[in-house]
C-alpha atoms as a PDB file:
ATOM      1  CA  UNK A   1       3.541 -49.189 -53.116  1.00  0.00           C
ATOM      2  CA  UNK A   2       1.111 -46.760 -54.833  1.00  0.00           C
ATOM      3  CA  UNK A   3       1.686 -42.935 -54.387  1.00  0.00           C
ATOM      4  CA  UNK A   4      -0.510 -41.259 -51.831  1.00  0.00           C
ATOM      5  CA  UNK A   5      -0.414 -37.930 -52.540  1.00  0.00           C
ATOM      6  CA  UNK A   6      -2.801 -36.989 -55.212  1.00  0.00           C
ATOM      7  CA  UNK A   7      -2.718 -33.287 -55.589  1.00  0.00           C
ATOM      8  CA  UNK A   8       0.658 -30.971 -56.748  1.00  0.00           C
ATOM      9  CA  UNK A   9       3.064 -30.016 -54.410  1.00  0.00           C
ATOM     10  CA  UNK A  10       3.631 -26.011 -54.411  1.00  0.00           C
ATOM     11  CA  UNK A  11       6.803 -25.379 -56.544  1.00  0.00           C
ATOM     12  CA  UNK A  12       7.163 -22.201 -54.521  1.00  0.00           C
ATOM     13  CA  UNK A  13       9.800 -20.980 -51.607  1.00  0.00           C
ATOM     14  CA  UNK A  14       9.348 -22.019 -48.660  1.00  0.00           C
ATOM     15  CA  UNK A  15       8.570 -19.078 -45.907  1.00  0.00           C
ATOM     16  CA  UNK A  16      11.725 -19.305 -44.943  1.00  0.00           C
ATOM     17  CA  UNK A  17      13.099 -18.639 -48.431  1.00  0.00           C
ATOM     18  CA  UNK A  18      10.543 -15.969 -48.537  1.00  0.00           C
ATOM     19  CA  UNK A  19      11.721 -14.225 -45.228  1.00  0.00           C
ATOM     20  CA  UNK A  20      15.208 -13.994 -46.319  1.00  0.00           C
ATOM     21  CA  UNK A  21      14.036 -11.888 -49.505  1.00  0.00           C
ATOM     22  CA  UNK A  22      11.930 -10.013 -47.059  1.00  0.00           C
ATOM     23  CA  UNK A  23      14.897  -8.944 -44.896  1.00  0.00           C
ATOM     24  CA  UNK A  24      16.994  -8.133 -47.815  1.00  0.00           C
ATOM     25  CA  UNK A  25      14.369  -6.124 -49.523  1.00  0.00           C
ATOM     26  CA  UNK A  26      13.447  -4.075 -46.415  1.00  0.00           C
ATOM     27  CA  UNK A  27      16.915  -3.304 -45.882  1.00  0.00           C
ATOM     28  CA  UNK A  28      17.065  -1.935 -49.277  1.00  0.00           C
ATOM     29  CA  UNK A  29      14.203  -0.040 -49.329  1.00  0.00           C
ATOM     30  CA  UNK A  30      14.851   1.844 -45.766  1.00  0.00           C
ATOM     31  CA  UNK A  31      18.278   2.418 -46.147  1.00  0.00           C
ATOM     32  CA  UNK A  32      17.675   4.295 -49.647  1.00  0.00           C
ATOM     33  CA  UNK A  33      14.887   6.333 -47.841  1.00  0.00           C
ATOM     34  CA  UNK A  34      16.794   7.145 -45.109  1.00  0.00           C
ATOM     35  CA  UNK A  35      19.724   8.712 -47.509  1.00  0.00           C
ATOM     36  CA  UNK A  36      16.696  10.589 -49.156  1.00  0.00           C
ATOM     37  CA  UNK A  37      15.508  12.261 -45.998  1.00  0.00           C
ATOM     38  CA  UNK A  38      18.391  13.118 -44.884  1.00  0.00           C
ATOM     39  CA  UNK A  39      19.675  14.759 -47.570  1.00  0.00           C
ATOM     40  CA  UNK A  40      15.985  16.490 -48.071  1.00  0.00           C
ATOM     41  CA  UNK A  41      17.394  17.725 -44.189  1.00  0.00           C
ATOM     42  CA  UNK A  42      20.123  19.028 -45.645  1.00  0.00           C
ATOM     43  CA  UNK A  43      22.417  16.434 -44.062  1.00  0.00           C
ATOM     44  CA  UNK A  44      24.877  15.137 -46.755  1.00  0.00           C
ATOM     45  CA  UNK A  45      26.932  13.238 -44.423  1.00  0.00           C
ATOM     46  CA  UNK A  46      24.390  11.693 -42.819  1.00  0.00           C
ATOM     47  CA  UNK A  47      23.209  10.528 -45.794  1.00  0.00           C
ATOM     48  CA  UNK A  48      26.053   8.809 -47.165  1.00  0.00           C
ATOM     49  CA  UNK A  49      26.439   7.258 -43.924  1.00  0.00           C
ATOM     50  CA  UNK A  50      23.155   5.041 -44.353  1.00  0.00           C
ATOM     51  CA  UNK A  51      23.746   3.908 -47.939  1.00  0.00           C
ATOM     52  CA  UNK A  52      23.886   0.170 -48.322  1.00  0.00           C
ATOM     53  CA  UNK A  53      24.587  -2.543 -50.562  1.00  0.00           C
ATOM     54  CA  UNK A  54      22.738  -5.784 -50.042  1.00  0.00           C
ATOM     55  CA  UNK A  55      23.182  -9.188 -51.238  1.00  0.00           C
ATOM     56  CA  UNK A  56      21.857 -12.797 -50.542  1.00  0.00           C
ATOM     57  CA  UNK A  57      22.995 -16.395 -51.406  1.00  0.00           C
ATOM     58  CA  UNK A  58      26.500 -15.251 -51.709  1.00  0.00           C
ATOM     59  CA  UNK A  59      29.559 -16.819 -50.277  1.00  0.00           C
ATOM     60  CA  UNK A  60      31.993 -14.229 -50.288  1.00  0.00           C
ATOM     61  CA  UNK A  61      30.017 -10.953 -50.688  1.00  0.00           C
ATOM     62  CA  UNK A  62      33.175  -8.844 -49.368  1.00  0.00           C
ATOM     63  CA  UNK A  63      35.182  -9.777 -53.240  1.00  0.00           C
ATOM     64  CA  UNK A  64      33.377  -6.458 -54.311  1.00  0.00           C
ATOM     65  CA  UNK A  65      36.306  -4.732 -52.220  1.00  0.00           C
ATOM     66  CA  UNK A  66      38.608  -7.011 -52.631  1.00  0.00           C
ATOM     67  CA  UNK A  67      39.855  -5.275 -55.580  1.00  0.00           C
ATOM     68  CA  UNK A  68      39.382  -1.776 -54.389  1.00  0.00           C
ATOM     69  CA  UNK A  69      42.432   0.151 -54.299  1.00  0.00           C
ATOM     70  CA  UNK A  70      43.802   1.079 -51.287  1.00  0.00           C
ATOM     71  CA  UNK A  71      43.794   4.886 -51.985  1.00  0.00           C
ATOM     72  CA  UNK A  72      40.355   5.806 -51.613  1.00  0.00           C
ATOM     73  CA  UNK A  73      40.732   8.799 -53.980  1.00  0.00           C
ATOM     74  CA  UNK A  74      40.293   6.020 -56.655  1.00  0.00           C
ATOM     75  CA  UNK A  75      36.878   3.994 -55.063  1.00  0.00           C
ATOM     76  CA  UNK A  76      33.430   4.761 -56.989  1.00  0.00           C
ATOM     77  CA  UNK A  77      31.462   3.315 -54.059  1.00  0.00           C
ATOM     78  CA  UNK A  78      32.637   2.189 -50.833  1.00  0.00           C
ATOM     79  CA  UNK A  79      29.334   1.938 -48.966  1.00  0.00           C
ATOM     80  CA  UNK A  80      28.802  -0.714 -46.559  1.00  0.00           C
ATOM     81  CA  UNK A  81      27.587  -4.359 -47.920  1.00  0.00           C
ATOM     82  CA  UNK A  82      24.889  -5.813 -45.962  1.00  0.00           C
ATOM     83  CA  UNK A  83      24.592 -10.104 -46.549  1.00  0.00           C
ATOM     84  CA  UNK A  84      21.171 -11.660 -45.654  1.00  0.00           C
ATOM     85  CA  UNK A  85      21.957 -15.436 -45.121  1.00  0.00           C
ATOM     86  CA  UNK A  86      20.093 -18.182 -43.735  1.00  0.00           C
ATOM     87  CA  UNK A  87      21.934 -19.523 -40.719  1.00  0.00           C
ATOM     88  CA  UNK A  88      19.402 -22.359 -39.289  1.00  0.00           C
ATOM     89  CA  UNK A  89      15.974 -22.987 -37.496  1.00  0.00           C
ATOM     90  CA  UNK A  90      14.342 -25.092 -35.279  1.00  0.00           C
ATOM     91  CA  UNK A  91      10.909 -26.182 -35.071  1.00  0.00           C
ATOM     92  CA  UNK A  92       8.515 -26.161 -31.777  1.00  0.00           C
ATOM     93  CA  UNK A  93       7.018 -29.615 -32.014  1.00  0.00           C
ATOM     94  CA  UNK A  94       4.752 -28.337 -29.139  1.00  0.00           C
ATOM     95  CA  UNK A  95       3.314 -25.810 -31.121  1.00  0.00           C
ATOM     96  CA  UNK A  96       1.100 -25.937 -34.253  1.00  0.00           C
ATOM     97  CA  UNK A  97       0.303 -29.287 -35.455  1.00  0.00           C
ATOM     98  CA  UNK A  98       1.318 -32.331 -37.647  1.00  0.00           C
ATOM     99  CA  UNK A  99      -0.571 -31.215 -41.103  1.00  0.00           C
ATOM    100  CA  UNK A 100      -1.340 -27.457 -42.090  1.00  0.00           C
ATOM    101  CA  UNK A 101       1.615 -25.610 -40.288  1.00  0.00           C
ATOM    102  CA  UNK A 102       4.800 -26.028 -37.775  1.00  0.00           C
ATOM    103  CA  UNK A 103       6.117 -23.317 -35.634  1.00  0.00           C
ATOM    104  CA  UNK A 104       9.563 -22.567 -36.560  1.00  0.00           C
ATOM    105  CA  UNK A 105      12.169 -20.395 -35.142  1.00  0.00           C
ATOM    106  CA  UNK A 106      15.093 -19.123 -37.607  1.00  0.00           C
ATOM    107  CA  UNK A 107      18.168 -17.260 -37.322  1.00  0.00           C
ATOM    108  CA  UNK A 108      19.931 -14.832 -40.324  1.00  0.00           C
ATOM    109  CA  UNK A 109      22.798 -13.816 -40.264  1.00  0.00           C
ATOM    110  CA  UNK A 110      23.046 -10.300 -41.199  1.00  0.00           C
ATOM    111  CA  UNK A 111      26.519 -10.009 -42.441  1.00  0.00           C
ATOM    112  CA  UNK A 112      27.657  -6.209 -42.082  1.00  0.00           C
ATOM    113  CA  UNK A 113      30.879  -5.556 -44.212  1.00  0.00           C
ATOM    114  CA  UNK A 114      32.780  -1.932 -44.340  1.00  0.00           C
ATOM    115  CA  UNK A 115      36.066  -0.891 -46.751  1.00  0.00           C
ATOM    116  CA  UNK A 116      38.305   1.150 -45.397  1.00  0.00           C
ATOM    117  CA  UNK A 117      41.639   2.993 -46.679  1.00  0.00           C
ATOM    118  CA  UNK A 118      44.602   4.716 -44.976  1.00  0.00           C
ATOM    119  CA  UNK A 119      43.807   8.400 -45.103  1.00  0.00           C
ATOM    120  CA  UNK A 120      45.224  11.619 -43.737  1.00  0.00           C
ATOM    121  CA  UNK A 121      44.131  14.110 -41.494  1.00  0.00           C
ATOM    122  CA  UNK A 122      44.921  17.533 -39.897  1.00  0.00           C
ATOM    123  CA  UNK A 123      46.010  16.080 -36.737  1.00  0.00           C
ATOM    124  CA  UNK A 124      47.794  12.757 -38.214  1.00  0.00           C
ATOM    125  CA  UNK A 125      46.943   9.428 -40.188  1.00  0.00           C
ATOM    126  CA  UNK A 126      43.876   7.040 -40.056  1.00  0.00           C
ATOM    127  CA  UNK A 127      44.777   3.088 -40.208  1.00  0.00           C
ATOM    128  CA  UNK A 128      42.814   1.734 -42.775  1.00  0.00           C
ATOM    129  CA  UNK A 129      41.592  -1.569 -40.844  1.00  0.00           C
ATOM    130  CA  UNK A 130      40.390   1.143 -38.368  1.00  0.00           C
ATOM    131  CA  UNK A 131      38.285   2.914 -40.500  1.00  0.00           C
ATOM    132  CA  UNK A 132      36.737  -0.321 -41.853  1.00  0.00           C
ATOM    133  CA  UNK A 133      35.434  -1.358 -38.391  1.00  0.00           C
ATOM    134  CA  UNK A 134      33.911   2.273 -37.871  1.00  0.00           C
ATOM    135  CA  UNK A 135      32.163   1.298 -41.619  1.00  0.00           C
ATOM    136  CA  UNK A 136      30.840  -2.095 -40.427  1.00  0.00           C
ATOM    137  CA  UNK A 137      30.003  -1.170 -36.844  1.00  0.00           C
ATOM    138  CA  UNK A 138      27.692   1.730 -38.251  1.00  0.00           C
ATOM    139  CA  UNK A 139      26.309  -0.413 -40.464  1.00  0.00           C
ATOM    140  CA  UNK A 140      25.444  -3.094 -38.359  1.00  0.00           C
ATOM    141  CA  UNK A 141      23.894  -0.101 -35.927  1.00  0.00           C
ATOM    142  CA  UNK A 142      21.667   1.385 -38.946  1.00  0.00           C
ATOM    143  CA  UNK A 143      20.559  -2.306 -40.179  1.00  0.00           C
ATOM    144  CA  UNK A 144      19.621  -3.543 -36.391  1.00  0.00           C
ATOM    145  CA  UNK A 145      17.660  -0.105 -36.198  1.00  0.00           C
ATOM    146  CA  UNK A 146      15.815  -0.326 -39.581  1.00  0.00           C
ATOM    147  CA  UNK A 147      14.689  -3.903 -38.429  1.00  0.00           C
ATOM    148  CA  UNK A 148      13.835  -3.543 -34.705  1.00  0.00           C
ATOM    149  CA  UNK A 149      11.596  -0.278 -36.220  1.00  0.00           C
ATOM    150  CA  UNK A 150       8.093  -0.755 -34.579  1.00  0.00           C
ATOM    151  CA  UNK A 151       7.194  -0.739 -38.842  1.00  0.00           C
ATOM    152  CA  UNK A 152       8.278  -3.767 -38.780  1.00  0.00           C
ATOM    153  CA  UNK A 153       6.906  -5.536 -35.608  1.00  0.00           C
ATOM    154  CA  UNK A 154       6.069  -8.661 -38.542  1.00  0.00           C
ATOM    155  CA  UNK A 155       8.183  -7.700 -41.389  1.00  0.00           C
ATOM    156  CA  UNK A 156       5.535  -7.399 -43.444  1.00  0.00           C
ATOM    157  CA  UNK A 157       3.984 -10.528 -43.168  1.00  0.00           C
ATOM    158  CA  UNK A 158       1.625 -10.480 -40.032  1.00  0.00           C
ATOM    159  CA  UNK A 159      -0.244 -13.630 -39.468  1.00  0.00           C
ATOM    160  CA  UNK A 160       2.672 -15.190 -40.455  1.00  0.00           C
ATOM    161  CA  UNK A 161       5.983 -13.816 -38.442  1.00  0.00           C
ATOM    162  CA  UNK A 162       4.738 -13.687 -34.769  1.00  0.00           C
ATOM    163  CA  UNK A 163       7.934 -12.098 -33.558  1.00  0.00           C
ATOM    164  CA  UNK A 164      10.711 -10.879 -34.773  1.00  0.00           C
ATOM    165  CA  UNK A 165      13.999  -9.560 -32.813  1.00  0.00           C
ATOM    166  CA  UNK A 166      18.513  -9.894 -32.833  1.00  0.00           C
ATOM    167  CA  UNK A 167      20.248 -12.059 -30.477  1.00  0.00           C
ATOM    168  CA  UNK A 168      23.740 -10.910 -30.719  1.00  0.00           C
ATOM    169  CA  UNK A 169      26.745  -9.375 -32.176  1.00  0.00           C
ATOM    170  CA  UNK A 170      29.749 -10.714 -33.250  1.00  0.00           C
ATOM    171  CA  UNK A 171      33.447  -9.793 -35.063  1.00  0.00           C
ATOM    172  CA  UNK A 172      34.175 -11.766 -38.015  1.00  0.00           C
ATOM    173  CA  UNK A 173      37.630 -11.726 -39.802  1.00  0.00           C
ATOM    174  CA  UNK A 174      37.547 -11.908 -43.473  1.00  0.00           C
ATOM    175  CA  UNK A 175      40.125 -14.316 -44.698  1.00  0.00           C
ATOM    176  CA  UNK A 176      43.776 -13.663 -44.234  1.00  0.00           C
ATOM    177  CA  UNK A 177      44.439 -14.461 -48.110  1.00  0.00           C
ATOM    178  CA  UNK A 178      41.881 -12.523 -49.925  1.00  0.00           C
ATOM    179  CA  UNK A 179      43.414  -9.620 -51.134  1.00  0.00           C
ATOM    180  CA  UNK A 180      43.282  -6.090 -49.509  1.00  0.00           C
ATOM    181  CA  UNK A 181      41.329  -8.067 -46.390  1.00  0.00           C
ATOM    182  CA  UNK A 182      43.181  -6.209 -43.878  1.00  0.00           C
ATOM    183  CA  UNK A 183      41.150  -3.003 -44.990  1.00  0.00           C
ATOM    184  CA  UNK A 184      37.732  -5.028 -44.853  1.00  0.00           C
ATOM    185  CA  UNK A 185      35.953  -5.479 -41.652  1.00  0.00           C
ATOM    186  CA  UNK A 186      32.220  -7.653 -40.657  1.00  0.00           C
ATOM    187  CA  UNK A 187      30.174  -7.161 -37.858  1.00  0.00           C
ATOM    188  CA  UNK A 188      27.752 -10.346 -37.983  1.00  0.00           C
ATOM    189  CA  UNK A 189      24.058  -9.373 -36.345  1.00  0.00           C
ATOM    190  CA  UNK A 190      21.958 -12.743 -35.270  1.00  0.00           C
ATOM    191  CA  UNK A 191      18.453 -11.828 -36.486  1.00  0.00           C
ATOM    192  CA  UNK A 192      15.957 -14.477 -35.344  1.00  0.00           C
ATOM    193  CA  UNK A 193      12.540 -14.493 -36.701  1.00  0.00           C
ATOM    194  CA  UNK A 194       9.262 -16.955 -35.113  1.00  0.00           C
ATOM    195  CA  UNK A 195       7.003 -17.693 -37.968  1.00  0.00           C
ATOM    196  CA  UNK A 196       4.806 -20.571 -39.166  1.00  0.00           C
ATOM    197  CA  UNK A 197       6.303 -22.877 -42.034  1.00  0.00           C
ATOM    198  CA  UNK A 198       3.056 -24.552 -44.269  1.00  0.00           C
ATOM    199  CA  UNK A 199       3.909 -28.522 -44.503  1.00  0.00           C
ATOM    200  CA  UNK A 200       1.558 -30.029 -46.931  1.00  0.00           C
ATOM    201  CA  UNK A 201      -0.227 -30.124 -50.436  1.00  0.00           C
ATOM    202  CA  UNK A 202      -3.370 -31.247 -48.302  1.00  0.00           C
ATOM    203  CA  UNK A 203      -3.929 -27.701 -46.440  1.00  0.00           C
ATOM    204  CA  UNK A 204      -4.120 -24.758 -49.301  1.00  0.00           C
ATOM    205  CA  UNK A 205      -3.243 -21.618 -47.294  1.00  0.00           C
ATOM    206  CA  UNK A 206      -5.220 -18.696 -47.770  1.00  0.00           C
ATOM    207  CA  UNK A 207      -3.666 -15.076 -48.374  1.00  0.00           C
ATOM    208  CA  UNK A 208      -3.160 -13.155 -45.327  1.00  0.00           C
ATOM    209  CA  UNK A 209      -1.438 -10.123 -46.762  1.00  0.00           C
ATOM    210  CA  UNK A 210      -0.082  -9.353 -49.843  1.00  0.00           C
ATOM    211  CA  UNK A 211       3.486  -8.056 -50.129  1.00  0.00           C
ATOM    212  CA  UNK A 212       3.932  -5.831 -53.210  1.00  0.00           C
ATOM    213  CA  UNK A 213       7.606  -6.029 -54.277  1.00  0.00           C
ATOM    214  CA  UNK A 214       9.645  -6.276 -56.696  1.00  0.00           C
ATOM    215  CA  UNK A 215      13.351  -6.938 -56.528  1.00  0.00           C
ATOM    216  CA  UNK A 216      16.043  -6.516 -59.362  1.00  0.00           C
ATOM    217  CA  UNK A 217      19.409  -8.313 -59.297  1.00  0.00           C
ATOM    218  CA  UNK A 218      22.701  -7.894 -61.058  1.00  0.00           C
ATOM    219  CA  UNK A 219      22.752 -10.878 -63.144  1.00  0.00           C
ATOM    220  CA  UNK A 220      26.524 -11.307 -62.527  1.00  0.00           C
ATOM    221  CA  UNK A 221      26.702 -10.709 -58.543  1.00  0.00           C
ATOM    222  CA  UNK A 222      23.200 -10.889 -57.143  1.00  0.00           C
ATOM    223  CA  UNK A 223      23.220  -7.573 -55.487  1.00  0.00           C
ATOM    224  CA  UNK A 224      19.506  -6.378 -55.166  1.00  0.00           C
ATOM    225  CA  UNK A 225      19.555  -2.998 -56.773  1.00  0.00           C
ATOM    226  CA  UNK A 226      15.726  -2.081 -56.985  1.00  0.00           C
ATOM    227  CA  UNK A 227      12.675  -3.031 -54.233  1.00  0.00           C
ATOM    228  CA  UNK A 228       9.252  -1.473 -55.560  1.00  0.00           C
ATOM    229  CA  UNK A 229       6.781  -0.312 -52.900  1.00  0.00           C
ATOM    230  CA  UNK A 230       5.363  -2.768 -51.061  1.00  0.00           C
ATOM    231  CA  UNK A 231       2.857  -2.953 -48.369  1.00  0.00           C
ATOM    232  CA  UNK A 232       3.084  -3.358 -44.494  1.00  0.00           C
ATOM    233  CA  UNK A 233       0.867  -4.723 -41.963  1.00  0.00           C
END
């Protein structure tokens, strides 16, 4: 049979594809800011406290403390890892229609990892598995705060996210046989985003809102180190 389609279909992301960088590069941005007014405060705890890493499209984001040592005297940068990943979505075959767009609900899964290490105090000796979960718990807090911000009501993207919000908390154990796992710790936060997917070459959206960003990986790891300015709606 001949081919039907006679114009190019987009090479680009999908919005879904698009969201996930979205997420990732919000978190980056806030988080640094955050540590920046703080310590403009003059609180240098607090700022420390909202430092995060963040990474998407990774597997097993946590093998960046897998090799830590376990006396944190000897750690460069235990700060809390933050994974944006792509859970799943559905579509509301109700809503839109059958050739420019389809209303689609999706989840992320906002993966919220902390490193901990035996330590001790005045008054006795911190477990290290304990201090972990205090690392992923606040980050899980500062992450769900940064994203439920009113800022943020469409992440950026309004006519295009209708509504954004979390649907739950959850404890994940790392694997038993990764090494130095018993000092790691992941609070996962469901993050579930409504937003219209474009379907065809025949409909040629046009540009709502522009997002100026720019986001820098490590070539070997993925970790997004760098999110210029970008603009919100």
């Amino acid at each position: 049979m001949p081919a039907l389609i006679t114009e190019e279909i987009s090479d680009g992301p999908d919005t879904v594809d698009a969201l996930r960088e979205a997420i990732a590069a919000i978190l980056k941005v806030e988080s640094e800011n955050q540590v920046q007014l703080k310590r403009l405060a003059g609180k240098q705890k607090e700022s420390d406290e909202w430092r995060l890493r963040v990474f998407t499209n990774r597997s097993s984001p946590w093998e960046q403390f897998s090799d830590a040592p376990q006396d944190e005297r000897f750690v460069d940068d235990r700060s809390p890892l933050v994974h944006v990943g792509f859970s799943t979505d559905t579509v509301f075959g109700n809503r839109g229609d059958l050739i420019k767009t389809q209303v689609t609900s999706a989840t992320f899964w906002l993966d919220c990892y902390g490193c901990g290490a035996p330590r001790g105090t005045g008054g006795g000796h911190i477990p290290g598995d304990y201090s972990a979960w205090q690392e992923s718990s606040r980050a899980c807090r500062n992450v769900r705060r940064i994203l439920m911000s009113a800022h943020y009501l469409h992440l950026g993207m309004r006519g295009i996210v209708g509504k954004r919000t979390w649907s739950g908390r959850e404890r994940l154990d790392v694997p038993i046989g990764e090494r130095g796992a018993q000092h790691i710790a992941c609070t996962r936060l469901s993050f579930v985003v409504d937003f219209s997917e474009s379907a065809t070459p025949q409909h040629v959206p046009s540009a709502l809102q522009t997002i100026f960003t720019e986001v820098r990986r490590d070539t070997l790891d993925g970790e997004v180190l760098l999110t210029a300015e970008f603009s919100l709606s």
